[in-house]
Protein backbone atom coordinates (compact mmCIF):
# COMPACT_ATOMS: atom_id res chain seq x y z
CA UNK A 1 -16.03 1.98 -2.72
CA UNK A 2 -12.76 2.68 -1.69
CA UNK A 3 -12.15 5.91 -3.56
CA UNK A 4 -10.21 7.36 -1.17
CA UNK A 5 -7.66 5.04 -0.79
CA UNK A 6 -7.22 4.43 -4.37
CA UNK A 7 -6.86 8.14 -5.04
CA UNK A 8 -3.99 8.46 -2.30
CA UNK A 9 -2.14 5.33 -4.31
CA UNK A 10 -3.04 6.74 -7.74
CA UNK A 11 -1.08 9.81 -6.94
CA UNK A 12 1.81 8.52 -5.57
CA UNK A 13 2.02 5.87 -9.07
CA UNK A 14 1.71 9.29 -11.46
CA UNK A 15 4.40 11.25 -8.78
CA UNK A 16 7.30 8.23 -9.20
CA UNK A 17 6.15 7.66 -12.63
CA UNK A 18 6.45 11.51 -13.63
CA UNK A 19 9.94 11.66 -12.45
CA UNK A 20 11.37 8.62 -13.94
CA UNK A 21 9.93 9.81 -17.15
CA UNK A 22 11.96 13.10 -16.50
CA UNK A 23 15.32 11.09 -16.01
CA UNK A 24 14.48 9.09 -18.70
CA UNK A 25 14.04 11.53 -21.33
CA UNK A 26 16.80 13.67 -19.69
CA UNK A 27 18.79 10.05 -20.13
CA UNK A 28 17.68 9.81 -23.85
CA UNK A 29 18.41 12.93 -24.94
CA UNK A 30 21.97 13.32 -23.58
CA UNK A 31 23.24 9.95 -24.77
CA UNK A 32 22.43 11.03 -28.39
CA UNK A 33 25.99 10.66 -30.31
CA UNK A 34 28.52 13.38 -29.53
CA UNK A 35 25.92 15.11 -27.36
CA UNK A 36 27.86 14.99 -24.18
CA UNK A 37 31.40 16.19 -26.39
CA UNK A 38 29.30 18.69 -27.09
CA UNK A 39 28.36 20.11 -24.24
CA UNK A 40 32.32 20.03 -22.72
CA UNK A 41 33.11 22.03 -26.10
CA UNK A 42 30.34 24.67 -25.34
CA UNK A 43 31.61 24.46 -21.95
CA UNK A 44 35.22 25.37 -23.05
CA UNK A 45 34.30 27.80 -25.03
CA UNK A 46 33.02 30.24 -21.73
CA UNK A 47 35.89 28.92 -19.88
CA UNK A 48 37.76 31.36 -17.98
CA UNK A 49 42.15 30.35 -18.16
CA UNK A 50 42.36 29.83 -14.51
CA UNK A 51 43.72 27.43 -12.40
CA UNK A 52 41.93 25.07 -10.46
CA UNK A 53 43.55 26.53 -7.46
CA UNK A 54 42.03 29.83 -7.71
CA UNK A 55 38.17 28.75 -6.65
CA UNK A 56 38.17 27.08 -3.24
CA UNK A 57 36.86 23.35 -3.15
CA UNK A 58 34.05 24.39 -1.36
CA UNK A 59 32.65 26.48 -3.91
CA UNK A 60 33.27 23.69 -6.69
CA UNK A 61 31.42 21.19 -4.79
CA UNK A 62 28.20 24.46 -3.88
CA UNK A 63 28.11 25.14 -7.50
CA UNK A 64 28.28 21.16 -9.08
CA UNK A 65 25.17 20.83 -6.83
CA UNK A 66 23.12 23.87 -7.83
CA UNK A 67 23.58 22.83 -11.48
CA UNK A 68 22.43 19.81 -11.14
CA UNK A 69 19.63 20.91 -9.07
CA UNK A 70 18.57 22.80 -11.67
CA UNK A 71 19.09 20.22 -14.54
CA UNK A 72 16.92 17.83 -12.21
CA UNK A 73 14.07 20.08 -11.98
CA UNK A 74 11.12 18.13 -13.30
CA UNK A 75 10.80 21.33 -15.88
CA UNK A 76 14.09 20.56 -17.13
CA UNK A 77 12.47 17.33 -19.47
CA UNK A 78 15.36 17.13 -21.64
CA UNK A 79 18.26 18.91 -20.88
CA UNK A 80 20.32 21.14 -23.64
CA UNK A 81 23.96 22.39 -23.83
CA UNK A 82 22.59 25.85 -23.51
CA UNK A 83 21.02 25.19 -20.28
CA UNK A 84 24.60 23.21 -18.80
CA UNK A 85 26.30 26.86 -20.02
CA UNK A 86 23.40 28.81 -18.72
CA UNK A 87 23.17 26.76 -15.21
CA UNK A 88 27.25 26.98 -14.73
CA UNK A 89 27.15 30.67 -15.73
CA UNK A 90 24.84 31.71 -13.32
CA UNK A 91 26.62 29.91 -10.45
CA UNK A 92 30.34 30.62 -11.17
CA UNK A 93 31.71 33.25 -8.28
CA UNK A 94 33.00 36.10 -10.41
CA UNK A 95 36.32 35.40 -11.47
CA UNK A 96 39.00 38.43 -12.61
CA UNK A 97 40.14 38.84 -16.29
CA UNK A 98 41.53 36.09 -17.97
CA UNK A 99 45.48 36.86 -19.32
CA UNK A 100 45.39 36.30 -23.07
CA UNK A 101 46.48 33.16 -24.10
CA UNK A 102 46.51 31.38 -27.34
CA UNK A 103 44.40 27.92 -27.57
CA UNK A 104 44.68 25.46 -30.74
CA UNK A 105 42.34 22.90 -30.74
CA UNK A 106 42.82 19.81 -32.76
CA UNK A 107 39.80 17.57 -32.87
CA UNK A 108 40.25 13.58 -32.54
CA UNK A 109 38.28 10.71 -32.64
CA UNK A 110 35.70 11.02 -29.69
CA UNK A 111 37.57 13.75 -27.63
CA UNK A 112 38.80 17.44 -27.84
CA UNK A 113 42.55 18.03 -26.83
CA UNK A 114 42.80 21.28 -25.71
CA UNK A 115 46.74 22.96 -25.86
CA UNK A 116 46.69 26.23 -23.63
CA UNK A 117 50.22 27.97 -25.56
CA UNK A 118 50.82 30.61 -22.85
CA UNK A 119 50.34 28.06 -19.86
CA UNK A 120 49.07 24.86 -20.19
CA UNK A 121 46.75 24.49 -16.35
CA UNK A 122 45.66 21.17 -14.66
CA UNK A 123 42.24 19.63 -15.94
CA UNK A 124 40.15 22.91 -15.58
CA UNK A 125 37.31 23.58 -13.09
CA UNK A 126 35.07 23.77 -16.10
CA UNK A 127 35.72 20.09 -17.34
CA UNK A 128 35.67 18.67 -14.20
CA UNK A 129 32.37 20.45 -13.48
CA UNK A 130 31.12 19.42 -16.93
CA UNK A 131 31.97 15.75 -16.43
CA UNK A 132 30.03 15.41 -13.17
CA UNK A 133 26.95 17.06 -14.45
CA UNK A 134 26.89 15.08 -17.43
CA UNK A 135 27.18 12.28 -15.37
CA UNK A 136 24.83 13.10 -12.95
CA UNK A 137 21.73 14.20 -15.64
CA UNK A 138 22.74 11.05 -17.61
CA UNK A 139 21.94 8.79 -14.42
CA UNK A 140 19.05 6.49 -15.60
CA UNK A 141 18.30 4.89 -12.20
CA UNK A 142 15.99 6.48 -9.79
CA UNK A 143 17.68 8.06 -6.64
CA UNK A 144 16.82 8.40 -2.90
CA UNK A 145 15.92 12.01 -3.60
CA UNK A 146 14.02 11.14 -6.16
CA UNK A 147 11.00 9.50 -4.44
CA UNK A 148 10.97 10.35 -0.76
CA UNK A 149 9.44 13.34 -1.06
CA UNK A 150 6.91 11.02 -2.73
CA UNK A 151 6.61 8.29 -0.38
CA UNK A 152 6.41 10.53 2.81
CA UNK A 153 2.97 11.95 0.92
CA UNK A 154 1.98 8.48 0.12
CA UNK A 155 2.80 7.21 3.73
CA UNK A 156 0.48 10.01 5.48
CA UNK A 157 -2.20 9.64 2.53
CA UNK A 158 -1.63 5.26 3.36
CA UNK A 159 -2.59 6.67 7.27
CA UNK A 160 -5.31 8.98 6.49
CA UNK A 161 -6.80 5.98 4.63
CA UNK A 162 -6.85 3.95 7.75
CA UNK A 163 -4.00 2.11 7.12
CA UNK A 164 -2.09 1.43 10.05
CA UNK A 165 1.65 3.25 10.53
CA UNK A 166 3.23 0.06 10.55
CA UNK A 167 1.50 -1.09 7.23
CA UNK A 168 1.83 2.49 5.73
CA UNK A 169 5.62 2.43 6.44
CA UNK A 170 5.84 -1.79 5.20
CA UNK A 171 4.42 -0.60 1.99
CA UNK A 172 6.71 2.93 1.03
CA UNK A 173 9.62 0.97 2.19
CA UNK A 174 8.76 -1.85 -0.44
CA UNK A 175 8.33 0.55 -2.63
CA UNK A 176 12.04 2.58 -1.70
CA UNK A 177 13.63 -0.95 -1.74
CA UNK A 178 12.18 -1.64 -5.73
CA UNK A 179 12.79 1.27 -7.35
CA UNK A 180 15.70 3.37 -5.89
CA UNK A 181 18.94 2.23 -7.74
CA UNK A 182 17.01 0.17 -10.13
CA UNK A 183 16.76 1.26 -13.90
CA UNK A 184 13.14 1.77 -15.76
CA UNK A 185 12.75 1.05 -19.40
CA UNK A 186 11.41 4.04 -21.38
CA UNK A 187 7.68 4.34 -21.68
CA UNK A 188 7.56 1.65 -19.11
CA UNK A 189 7.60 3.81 -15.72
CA UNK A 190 4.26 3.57 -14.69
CA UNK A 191 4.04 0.04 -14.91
CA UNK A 192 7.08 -0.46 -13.01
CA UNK A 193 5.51 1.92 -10.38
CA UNK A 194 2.73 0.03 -10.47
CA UNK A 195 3.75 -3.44 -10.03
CA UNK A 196 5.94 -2.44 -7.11
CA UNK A 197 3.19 -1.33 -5.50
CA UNK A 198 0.98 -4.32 -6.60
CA UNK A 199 3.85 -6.69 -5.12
CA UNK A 200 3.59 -4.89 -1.85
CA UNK A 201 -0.16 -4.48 -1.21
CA UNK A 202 -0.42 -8.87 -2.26
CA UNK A 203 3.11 -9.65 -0.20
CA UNK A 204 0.59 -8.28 3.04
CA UNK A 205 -2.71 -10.12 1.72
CA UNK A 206 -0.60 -13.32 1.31
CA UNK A 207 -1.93 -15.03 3.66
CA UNK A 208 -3.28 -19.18 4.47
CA UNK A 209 -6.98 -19.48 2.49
CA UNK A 210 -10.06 -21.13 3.88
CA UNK A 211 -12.10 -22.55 1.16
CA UNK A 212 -15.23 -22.36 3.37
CA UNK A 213 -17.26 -24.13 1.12
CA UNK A 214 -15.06 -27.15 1.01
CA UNK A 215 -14.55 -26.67 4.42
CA UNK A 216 -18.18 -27.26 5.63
CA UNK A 217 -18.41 -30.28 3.44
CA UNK A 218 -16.12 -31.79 6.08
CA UNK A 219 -17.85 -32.43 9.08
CA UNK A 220 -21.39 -32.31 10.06
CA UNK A 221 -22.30 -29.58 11.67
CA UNK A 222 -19.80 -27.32 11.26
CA UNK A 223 -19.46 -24.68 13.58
CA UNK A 224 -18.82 -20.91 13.20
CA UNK A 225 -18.72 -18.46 15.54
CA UNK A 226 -19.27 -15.00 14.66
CA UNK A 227 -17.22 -12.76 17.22
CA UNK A 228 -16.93 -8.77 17.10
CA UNK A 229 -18.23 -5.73 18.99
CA UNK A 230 -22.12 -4.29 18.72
CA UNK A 231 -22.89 -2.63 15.66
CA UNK A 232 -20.56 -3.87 13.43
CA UNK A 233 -22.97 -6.04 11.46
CA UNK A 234 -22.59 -9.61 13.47
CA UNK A 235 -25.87 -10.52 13.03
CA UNK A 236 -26.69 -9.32 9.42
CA UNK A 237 -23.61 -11.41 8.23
CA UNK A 238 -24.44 -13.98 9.77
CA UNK A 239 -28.07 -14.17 7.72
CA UNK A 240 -25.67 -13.37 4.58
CA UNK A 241 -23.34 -16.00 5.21
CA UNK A 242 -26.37 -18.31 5.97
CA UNK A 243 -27.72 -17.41 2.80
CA UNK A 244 -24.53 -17.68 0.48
CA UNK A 245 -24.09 -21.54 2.41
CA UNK A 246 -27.82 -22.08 1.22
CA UNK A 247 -27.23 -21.15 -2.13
CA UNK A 248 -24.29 -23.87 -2.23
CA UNK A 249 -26.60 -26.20 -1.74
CA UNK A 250 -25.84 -26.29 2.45
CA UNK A 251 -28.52 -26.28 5.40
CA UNK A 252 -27.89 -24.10 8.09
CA UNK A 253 -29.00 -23.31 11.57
CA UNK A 254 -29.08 -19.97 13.51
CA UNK A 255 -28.00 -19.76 17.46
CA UNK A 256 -28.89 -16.52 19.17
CA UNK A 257 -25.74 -16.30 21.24
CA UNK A 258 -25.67 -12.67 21.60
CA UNK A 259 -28.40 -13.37 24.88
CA UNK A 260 -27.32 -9.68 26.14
CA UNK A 261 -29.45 -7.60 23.53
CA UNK A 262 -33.07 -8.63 23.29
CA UNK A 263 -33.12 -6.68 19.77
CA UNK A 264 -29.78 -9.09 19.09
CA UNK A 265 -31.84 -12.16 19.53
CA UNK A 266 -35.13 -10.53 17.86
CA UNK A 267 -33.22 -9.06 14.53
CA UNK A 268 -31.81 -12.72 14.00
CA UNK A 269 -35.01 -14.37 14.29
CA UNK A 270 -36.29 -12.01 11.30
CA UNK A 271 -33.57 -12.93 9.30
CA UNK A 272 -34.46 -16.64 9.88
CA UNK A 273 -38.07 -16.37 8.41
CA UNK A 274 -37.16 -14.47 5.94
CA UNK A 275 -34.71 -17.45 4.63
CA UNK A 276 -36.88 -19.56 6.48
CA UNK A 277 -34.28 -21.54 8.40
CA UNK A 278 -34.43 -22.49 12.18
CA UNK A 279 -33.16 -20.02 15.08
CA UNK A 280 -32.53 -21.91 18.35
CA UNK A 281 -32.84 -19.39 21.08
CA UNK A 282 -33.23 -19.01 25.01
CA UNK A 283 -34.38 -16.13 26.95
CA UNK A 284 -32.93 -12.72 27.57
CA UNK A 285 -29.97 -12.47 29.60
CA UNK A 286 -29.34 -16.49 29.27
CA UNK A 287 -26.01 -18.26 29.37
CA UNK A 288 -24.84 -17.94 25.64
CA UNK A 289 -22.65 -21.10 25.83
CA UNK A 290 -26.09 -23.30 26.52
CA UNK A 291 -27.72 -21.65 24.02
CA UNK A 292 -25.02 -22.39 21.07
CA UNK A 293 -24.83 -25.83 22.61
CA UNK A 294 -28.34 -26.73 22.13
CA UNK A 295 -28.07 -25.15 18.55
CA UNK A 296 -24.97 -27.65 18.21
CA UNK A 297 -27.41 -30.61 19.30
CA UNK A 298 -30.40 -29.53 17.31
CA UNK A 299 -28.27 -29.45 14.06
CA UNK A 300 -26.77 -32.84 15.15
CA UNK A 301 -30.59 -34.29 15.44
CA UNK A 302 -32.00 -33.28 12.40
CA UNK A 303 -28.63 -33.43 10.08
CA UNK A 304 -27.99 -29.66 9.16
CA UNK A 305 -24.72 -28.80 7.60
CA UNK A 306 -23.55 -25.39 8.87
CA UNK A 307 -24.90 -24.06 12.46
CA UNK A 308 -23.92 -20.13 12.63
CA UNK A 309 -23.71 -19.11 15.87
CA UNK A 310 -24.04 -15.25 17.42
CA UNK A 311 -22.14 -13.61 20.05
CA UNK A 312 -22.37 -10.68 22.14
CA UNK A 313 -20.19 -7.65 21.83
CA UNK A 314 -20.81 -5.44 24.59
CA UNK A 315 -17.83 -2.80 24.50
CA UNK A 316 -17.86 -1.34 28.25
CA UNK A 317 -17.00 -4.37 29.85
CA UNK A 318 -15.05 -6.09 27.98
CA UNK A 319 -13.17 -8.19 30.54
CA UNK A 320 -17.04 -10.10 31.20
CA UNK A 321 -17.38 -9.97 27.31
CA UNK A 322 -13.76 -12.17 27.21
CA UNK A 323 -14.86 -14.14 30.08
CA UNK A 324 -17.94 -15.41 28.31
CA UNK A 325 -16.51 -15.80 25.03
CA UNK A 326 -13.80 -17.85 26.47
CA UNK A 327 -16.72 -20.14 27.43
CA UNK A 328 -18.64 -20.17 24.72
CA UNK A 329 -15.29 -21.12 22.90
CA UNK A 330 -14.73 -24.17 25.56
CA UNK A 331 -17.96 -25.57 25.37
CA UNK A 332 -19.07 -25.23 21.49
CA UNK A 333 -15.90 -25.86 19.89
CA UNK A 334 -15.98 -23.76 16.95
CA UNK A 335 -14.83 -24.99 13.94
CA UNK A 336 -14.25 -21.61 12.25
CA UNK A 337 -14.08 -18.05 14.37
CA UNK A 338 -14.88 -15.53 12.29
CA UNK A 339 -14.11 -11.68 13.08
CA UNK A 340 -16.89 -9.27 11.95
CA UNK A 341 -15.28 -5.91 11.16
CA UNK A 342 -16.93 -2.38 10.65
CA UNK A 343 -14.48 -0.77 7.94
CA UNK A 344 -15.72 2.46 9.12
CA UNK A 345 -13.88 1.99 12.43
CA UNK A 346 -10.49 3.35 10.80
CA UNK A 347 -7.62 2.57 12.81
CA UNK A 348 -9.56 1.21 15.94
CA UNK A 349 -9.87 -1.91 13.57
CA UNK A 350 -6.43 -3.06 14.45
CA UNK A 351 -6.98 -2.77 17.98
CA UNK A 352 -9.94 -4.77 18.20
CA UNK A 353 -8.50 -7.24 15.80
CA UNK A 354 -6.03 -7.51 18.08
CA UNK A 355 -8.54 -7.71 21.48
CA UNK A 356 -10.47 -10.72 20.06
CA UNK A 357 -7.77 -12.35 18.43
CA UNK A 358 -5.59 -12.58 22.07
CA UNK A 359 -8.59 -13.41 23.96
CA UNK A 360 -9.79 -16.20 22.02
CA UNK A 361 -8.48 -16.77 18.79
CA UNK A 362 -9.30 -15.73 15.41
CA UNK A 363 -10.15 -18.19 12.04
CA UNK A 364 -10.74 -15.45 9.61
CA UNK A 365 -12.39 -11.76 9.44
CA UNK A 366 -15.55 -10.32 7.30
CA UNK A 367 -15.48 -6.44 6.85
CA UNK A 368 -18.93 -4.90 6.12
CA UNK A 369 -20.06 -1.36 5.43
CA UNK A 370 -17.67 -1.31 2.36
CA UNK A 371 -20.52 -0.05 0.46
CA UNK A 372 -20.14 3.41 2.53
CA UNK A 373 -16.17 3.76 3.17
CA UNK A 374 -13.90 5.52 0.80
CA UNK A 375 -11.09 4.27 2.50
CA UNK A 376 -10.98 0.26 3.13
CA UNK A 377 -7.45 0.39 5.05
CA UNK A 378 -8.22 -1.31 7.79
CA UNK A 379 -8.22 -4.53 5.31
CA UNK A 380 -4.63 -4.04 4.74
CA UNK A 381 -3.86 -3.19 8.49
CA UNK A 382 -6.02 -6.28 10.03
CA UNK A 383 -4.85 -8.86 7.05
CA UNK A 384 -0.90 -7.81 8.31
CA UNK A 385 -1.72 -8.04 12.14
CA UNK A 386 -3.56 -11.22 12.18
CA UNK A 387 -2.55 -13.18 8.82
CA UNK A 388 -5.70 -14.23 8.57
CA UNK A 389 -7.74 -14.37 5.49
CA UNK A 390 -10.53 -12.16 4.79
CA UNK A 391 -13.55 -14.41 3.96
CA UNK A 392 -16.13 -11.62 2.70
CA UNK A 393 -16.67 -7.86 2.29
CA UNK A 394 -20.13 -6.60 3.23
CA UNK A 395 -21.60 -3.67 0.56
CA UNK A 396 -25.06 -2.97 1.73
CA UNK A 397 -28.00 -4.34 4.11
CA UNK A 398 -29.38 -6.91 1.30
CA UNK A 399 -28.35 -10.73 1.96
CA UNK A 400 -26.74 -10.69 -2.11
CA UNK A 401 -24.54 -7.71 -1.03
CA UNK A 402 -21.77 -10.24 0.35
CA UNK A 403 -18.72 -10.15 -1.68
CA UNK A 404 -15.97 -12.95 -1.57
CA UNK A 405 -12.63 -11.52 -0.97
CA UNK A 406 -10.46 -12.22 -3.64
CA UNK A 407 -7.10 -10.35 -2.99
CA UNK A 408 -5.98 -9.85 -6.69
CA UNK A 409 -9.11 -8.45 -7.68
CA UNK A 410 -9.30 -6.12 -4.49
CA UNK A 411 -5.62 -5.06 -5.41
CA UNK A 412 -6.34 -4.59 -8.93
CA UNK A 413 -9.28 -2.06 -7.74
CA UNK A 414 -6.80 -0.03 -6.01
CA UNK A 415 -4.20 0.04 -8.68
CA UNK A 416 -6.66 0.43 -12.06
């Protein structure tokens, strides 16, 4: 369950983690003592006596960034003064002979003075250069440069996992806003990675909870409506549902509201002999408002807890599908309105979400077929759109395959 999604997330956490481990060690290793003399000395010692004056600015500024390009290169773990000489070597323009000139060095505390006899020049091209790469390979923080390359991957693995655009670009933006500029303790990157990413993902799952068991205790009956289009499971969670209530000690009703599929009105009365409760049903094609109603009185009558009422879906005309549900939603009063989801729907999830939740309102959502999706986005997507909580995930046909959404732990299943 969810596979794919956590593999797309798994790769972007080792990607950012890989390369703050680079600058890290790179970081480590150059702020040993008298390392970065070091490397000015072995610097000096190729110098050529020019003046700065005799290599244009522009080439300064082409060759500080090619040496640090290639002291960045995730290959480059930990950086050594022969690969500063070899990296400015290699990208130095050819420069003529050097006069001969005499150079005494007297060594101080932490710096080398360097006395050029014949003509002492301005602070060389070669020190300046050195300075700025130390600098620059020294950098612990993580840089812009560093991780887009990453988060563009993650953003278009985020999509391909059904995650909408807008979520996909919410959560690599979280993730540019935690980490770039910010330093990472050695040996700690992943987990820094990591609990960016976990502070994004529950930031968009932080949403208003319904304790639905405690809520049901607080009027008699209480009401749910189970909206969403054919074939996303209505019906089947709504015998789940029934049966989770029952086994917290609830009675329940069934109302066969979805009066515009015979097999809608047959499949639910199966599910109520198999957990023996009631179904209160009319005839095909019947107003589905009456029929809820009458479900509404008959739980009233005989003192049931929890009536669970069906609805149709019917996708091809949905204006007469809003129409009705609109009624339904007038006359029965729901108490809770709870959005049935098929997770295998991708990124048409948001746009039903959205359909329902305009037309009349939605309490909370249920996502089923978890059991067969790799990629679970839509949960991220629909929780952001409607900030409404996810009651239950569906994971296969039997009525014990109903899991209650717990964010953390669904977070924690991504992320582990």
């Amino acid at each position: 369950m969810l596979g794919f999604l956590k593999k797309k997330l798994s790769k972007a956490i080792e990607g950012i983690t890989k390369r703050a481990e680079v600058k890290e060690k790179a970081a480590e290793e150059l702020s040993k003592p008298g390392v970065k003399e070091e490397i000015k000395q072995a610097i000096e010692t190729v110098e050529p006596q020019v003046k700065t004056e005799a290599v244009p600015e522009e080439t300064v500024k082409q060759v500080e960034e090619a040496v640090h390009e290639k002291l960045s290169e995730p290959k480059v773990s930990e950086p050594s003064i022969e690969a500063v000489e070899h990296a400015i070597e290699e990208e130095m323009p050819k420069t003529p002979e050097p006069q001969e000139v005499k150079i005494d060095v007297v060594p101080k505390l932490e710096t080398v003075e360097a006395e050029v006899i014949v003509e002492k020049p301005k602070k060389s091209l070669f020190k300046k250069l050195a300075e700025k790469v130390v600098k620059k390979v020294t950098e612990k923080k993580l840089e812009l440069e560093d991780v887009q390359p990453i988060l563009q991957e993650l953003e278009t693995g985020l999509i391909e996992s059904d995650v909408a655009v807008e979520v996909s670009e919410k959560i690599t933006g979280d993730l540019k806003n935690a980490l770039v500029g910010g330093e990472i303790k050695r040996g700690k990157e992943k987990e820094a990675v990591t609990d960016a990413l976990r502070k994004s993902l529950l930031g968009i799952l932080s949403v208003p909870e319904i304790n639905l068991e405690d809520a049901t205790r607080e009027k008699k009956p209480f009401v749910i409506l189970f909206l969403g289009f054919n074939g996303a499971g209505k019906t089947t969670t709504i015998a789940k549902v029934g049966k989770w209530l029952m086994d917290k000690g609830h009675t329940v009703v069934f109302a066969a509201g979805d009066t515009w599929r015979k097999a809608a009105i047959e499949q639910l009365e199966e599910h109520g002999k198999a957990l023996n409760v009631n179904v209160i049903k009319h005839t095909y094609g019947a107003d589905p408002a009456a029929v809820i109603y009458d479900g509404i009185e008959h739980a009233k009558a005989r003192g049931i807890d929890v009536l669970l009422a069906d609805s149709a879906g019917r996708t091809h005309v949905n204006q007469n599908l809003i129409n009705e549900l609109k009624k339904v939603v007038r006359v029965a009063k729901p108490d809770l309105k709870v959005l049935v989801m098929d997770s295998l729907v991708g990124n048409d999830a948001v746009e039903q979400a959205k359909m329902f939740n305009e037309a009349v309102g939605v309490d909370a959502v249920v996502f089923t077929k978890l059991d067969v999706n790799q990629k679970g986005g839509a949960i991220l997507s629909v929780t952001h759109l409607l900030k409404k909580p996810v009651l239950f995930l569906g994971t296969g046909q039997e009525y014990e395959k109903l899991i209650k959404f717990d964010s953390t732990k669904f977070v924690d299943e991504l992320l582990i």
